[in-house]
Protein backbone atom coordinates (compact mmCIF):
# COMPACT_ATOMS: atom_id res chain seq x y z
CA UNK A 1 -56.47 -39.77 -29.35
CA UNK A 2 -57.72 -39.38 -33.16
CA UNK A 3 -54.63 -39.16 -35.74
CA UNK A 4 -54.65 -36.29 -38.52
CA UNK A 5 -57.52 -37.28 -40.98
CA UNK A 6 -58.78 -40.08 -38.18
CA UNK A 7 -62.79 -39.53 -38.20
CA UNK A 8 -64.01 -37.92 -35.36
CA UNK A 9 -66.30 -40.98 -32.87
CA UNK A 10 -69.61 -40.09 -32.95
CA UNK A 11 -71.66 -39.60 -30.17
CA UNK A 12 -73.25 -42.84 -30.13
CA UNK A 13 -69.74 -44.55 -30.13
CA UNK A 14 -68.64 -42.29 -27.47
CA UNK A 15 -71.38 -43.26 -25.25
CA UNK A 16 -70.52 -46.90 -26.20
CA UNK A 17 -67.01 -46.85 -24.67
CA UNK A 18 -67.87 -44.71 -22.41
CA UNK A 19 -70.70 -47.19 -20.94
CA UNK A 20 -69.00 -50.14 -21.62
CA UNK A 21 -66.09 -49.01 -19.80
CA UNK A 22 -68.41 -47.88 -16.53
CA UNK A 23 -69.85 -51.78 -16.87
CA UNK A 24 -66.72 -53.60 -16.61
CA UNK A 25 -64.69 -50.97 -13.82
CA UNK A 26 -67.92 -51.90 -11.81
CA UNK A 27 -69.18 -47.75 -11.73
CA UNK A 28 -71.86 -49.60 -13.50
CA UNK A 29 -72.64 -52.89 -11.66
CA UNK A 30 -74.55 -55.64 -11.97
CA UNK A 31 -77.99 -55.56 -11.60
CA UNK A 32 -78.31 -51.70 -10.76
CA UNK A 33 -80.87 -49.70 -12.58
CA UNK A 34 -80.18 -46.54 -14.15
CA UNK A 35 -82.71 -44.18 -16.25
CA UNK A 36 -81.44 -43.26 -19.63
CA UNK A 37 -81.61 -38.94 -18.29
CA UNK A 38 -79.39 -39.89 -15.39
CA UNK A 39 -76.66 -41.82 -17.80
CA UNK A 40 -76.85 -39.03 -20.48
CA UNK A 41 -75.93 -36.47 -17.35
CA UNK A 42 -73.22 -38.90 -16.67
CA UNK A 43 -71.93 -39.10 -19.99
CA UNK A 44 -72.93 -34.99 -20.66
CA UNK A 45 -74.79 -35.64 -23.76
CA UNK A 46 -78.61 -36.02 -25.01
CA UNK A 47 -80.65 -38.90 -24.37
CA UNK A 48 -80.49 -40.17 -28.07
CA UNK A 49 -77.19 -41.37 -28.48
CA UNK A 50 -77.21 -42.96 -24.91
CA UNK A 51 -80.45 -45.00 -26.23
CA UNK A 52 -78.22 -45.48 -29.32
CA UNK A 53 -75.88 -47.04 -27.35
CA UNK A 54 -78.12 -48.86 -24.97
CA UNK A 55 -79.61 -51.09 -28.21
CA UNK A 56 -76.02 -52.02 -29.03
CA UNK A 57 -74.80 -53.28 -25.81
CA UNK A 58 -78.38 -55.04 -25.07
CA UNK A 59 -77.07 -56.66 -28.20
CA UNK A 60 -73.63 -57.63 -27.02
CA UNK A 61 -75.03 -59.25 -23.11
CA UNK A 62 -74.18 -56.38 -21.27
CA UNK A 63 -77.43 -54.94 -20.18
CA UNK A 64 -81.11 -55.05 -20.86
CA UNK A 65 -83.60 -51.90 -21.35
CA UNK A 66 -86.55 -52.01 -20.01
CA UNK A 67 -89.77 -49.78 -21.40
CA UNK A 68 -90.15 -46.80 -18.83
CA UNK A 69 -87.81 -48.45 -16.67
CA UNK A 70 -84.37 -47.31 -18.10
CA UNK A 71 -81.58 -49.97 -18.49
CA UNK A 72 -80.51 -52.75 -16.13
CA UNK A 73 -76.65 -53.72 -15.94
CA UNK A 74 -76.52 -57.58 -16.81
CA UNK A 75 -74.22 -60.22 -14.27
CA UNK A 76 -72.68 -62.93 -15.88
CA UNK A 77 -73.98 -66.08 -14.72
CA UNK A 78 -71.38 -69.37 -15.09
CA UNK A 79 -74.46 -70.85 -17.24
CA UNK A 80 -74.21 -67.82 -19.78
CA UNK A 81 -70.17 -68.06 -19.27
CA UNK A 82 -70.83 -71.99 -20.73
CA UNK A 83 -73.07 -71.10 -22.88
CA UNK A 84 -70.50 -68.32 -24.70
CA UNK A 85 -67.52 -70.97 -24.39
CA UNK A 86 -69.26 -73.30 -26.15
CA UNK A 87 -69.76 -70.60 -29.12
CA UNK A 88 -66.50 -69.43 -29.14
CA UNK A 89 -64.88 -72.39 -29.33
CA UNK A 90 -66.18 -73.49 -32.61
CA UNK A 91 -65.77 -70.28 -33.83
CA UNK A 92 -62.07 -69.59 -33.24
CA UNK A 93 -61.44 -73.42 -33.76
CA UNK A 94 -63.13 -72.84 -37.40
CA UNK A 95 -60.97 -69.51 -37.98
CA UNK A 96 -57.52 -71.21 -36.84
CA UNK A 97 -57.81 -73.89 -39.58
CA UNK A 98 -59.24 -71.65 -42.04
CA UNK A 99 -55.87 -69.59 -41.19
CA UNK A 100 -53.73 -72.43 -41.84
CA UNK A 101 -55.24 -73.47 -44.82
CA UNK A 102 -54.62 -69.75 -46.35
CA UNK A 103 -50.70 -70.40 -45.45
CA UNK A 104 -50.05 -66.55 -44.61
CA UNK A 105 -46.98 -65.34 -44.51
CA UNK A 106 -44.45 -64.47 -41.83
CA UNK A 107 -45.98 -60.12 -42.96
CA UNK A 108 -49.45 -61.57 -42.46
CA UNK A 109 -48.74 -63.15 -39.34
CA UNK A 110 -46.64 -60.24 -37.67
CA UNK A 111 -49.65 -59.07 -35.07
CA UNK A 112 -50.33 -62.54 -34.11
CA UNK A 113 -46.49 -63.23 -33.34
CA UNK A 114 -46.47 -60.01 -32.08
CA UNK A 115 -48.85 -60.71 -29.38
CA UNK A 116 -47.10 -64.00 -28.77
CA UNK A 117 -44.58 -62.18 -27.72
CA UNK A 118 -46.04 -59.56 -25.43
CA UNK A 119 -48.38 -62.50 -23.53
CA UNK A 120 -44.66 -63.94 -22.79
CA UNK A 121 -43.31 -60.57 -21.47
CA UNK A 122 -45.97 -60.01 -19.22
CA UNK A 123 -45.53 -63.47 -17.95
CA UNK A 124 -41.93 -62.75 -17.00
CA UNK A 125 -42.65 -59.66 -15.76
CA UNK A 126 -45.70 -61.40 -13.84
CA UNK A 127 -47.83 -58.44 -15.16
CA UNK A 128 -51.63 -60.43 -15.59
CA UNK A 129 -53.61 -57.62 -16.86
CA UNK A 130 -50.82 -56.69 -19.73
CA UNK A 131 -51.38 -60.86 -20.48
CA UNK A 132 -54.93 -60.27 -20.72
CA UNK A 133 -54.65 -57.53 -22.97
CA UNK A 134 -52.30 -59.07 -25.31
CA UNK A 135 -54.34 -62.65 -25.08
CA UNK A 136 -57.24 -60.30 -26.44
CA UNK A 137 -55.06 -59.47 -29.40
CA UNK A 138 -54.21 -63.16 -30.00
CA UNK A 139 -57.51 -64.28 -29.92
CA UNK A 140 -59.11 -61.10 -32.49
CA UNK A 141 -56.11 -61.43 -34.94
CA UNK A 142 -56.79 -65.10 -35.24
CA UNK A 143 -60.17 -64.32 -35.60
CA UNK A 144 -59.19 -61.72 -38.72
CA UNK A 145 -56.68 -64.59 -40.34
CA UNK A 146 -59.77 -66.77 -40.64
CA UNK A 147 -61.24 -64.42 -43.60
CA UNK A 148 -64.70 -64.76 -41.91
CA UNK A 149 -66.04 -61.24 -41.35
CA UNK A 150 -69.65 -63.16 -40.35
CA UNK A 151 -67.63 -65.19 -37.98
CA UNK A 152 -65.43 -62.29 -36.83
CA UNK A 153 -68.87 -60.12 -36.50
CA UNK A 154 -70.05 -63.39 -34.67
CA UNK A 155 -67.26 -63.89 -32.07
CA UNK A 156 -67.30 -59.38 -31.54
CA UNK A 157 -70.63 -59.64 -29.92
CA UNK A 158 -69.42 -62.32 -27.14
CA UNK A 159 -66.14 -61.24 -26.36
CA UNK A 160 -67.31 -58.27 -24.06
CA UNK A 161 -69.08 -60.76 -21.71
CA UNK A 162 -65.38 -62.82 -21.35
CA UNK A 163 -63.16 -59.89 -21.41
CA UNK A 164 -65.47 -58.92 -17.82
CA UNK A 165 -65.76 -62.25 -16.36
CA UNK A 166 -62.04 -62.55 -17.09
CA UNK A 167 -61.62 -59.13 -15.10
CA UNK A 168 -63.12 -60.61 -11.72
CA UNK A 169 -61.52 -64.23 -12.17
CA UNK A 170 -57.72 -63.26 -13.31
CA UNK A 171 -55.94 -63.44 -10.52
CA UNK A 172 -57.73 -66.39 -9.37
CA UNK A 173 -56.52 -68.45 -12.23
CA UNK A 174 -53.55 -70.25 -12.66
CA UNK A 175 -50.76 -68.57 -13.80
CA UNK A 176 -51.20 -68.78 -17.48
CA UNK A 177 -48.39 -70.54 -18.62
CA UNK A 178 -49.82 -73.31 -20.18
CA UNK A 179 -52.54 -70.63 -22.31
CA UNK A 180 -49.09 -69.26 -23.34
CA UNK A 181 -47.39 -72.31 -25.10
CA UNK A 182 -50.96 -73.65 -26.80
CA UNK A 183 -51.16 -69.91 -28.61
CA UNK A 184 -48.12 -70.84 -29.64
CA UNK A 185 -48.79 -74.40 -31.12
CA UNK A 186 -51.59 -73.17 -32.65
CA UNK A 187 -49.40 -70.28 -34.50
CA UNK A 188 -47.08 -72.77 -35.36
CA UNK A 189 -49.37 -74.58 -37.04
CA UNK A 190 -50.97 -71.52 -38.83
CA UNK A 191 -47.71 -70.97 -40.03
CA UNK A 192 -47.06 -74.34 -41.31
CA UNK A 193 -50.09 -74.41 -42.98
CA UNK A 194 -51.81 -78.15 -40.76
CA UNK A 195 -55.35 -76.71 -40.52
CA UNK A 196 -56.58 -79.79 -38.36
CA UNK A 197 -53.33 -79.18 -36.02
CA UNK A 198 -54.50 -75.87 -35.81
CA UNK A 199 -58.44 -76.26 -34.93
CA UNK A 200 -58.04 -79.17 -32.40
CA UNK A 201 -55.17 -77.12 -30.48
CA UNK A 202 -57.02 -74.50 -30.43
CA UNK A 203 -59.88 -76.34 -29.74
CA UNK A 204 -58.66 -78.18 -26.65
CA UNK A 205 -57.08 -74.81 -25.50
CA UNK A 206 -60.39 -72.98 -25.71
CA UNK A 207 -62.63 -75.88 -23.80
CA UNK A 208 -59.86 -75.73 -21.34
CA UNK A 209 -60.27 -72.08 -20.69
CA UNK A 210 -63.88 -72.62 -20.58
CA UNK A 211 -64.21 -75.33 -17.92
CA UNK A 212 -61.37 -73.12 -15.75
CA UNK A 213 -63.59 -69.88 -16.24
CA UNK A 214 -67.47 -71.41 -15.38
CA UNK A 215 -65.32 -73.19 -12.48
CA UNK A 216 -64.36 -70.36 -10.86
CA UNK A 217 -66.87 -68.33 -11.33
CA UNK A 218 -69.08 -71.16 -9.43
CA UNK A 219 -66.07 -71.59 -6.97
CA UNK A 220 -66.40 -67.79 -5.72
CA UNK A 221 -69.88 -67.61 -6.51
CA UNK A 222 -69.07 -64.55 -8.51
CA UNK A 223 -72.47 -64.67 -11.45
CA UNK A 224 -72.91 -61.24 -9.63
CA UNK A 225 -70.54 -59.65 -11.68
């Protein structure tokens, strides 16, 4: 819901989410091929801002078009899920110490304790997909405190492909207690202003997550998804 003087999405953007939310609730699954008339029906709009949209999620990994063919839905494989892992965790690992050597303050660091916070609730509350949604906001806000907007710009175009390998695998995993108390090392260390601390927890934390994710996902054989 827009907010008084909020700008109105587009129609391109609204096909966006729209699509991207049909990909990772599976209406949209992998592999299936779908003409760009039959998604703009879907969606009720023209066939311009659904081929709008298609060229920006070809560019995030989440499905390919093909000329007089329409689009194909993307799986996941656990050698792309590697692949990503590998990415982000330089990424984020360079954006945690650049965060810690800005020192922000306790204002500046309000979202990211904030998020701390709500990954705990959920825990105690054994509520996994409020976790993942507040790991998500722990992971973009660190992101933002590294000053990076290539970087941030960077990490935006692979987090799709985790947030829906993360929706098959969740309540496979562990039960994230450990991912809880290494977000909050690595704020700690924001906060105290030890940019190495900060990169190799984060680091470690994010190779860890990694090596759980392309595990399971060749495990339950699930690069379908």
């Amino acid at each position: 819901m827009t907010q008084p003087g909020d700008k109105p999405l587009s129609n391109t953007q609204r096909a966006v989410c729209a699509l991207r939310q049909m990909i990772f609730d599976g209406t949209l699954a992998a592999g299936s091929d779908h003409l760009e008339s039959e998604l703009a029906d879907r969606l009720g709009m023209s066939r311009t801002p659904v081929r709008e949209a298609a060229l920006m999620l070809e560019g995030q990994g989440l499905l390919e078009l093909r000329p007089r063919k329409g689009v194909r839905i993307l799986p996941v494989s656990p050698a792309d899920m590697r692949e990503i892992y590998d990415i982000l965790t330089e990424l984020e690992s360079l954006a945690a110490r650049r965060a810690a050597e800005r020192r922000p303050d306790d204002a500046e660091l309000a979202r990211l304790a904030q998020a701390l916070s709500d990954m705990d609730t959920a825990l105690d509350r054994n509520d996994l997909e409020a976790w993942a949604e507040a790991d998500d906001r722990f992971h973009l806000e660190l992101v933002r405190l590294g000053g990076n907007a290539r970087l941030s710009a960077m990490v935006m175009l692979m987090s799709d492909q985790v947030r829906r390998a993360r929706a098959v695998t969740l309540f496979m995993r562990p039960n994230p207690v450990q991912s809880n108390a290494d977000h909050r090392r690595v704020y700690q260390a924001i906060r105290a202003g030890h940019p190495c601390l900060a990169g190799d927890i984060h680091h470690q934390h994010r190779r860890t997550a990694g090596d759980m994710m392309v595990a399971l996902l060749e495990r339950y054989r699930l690069n379908h998804i």
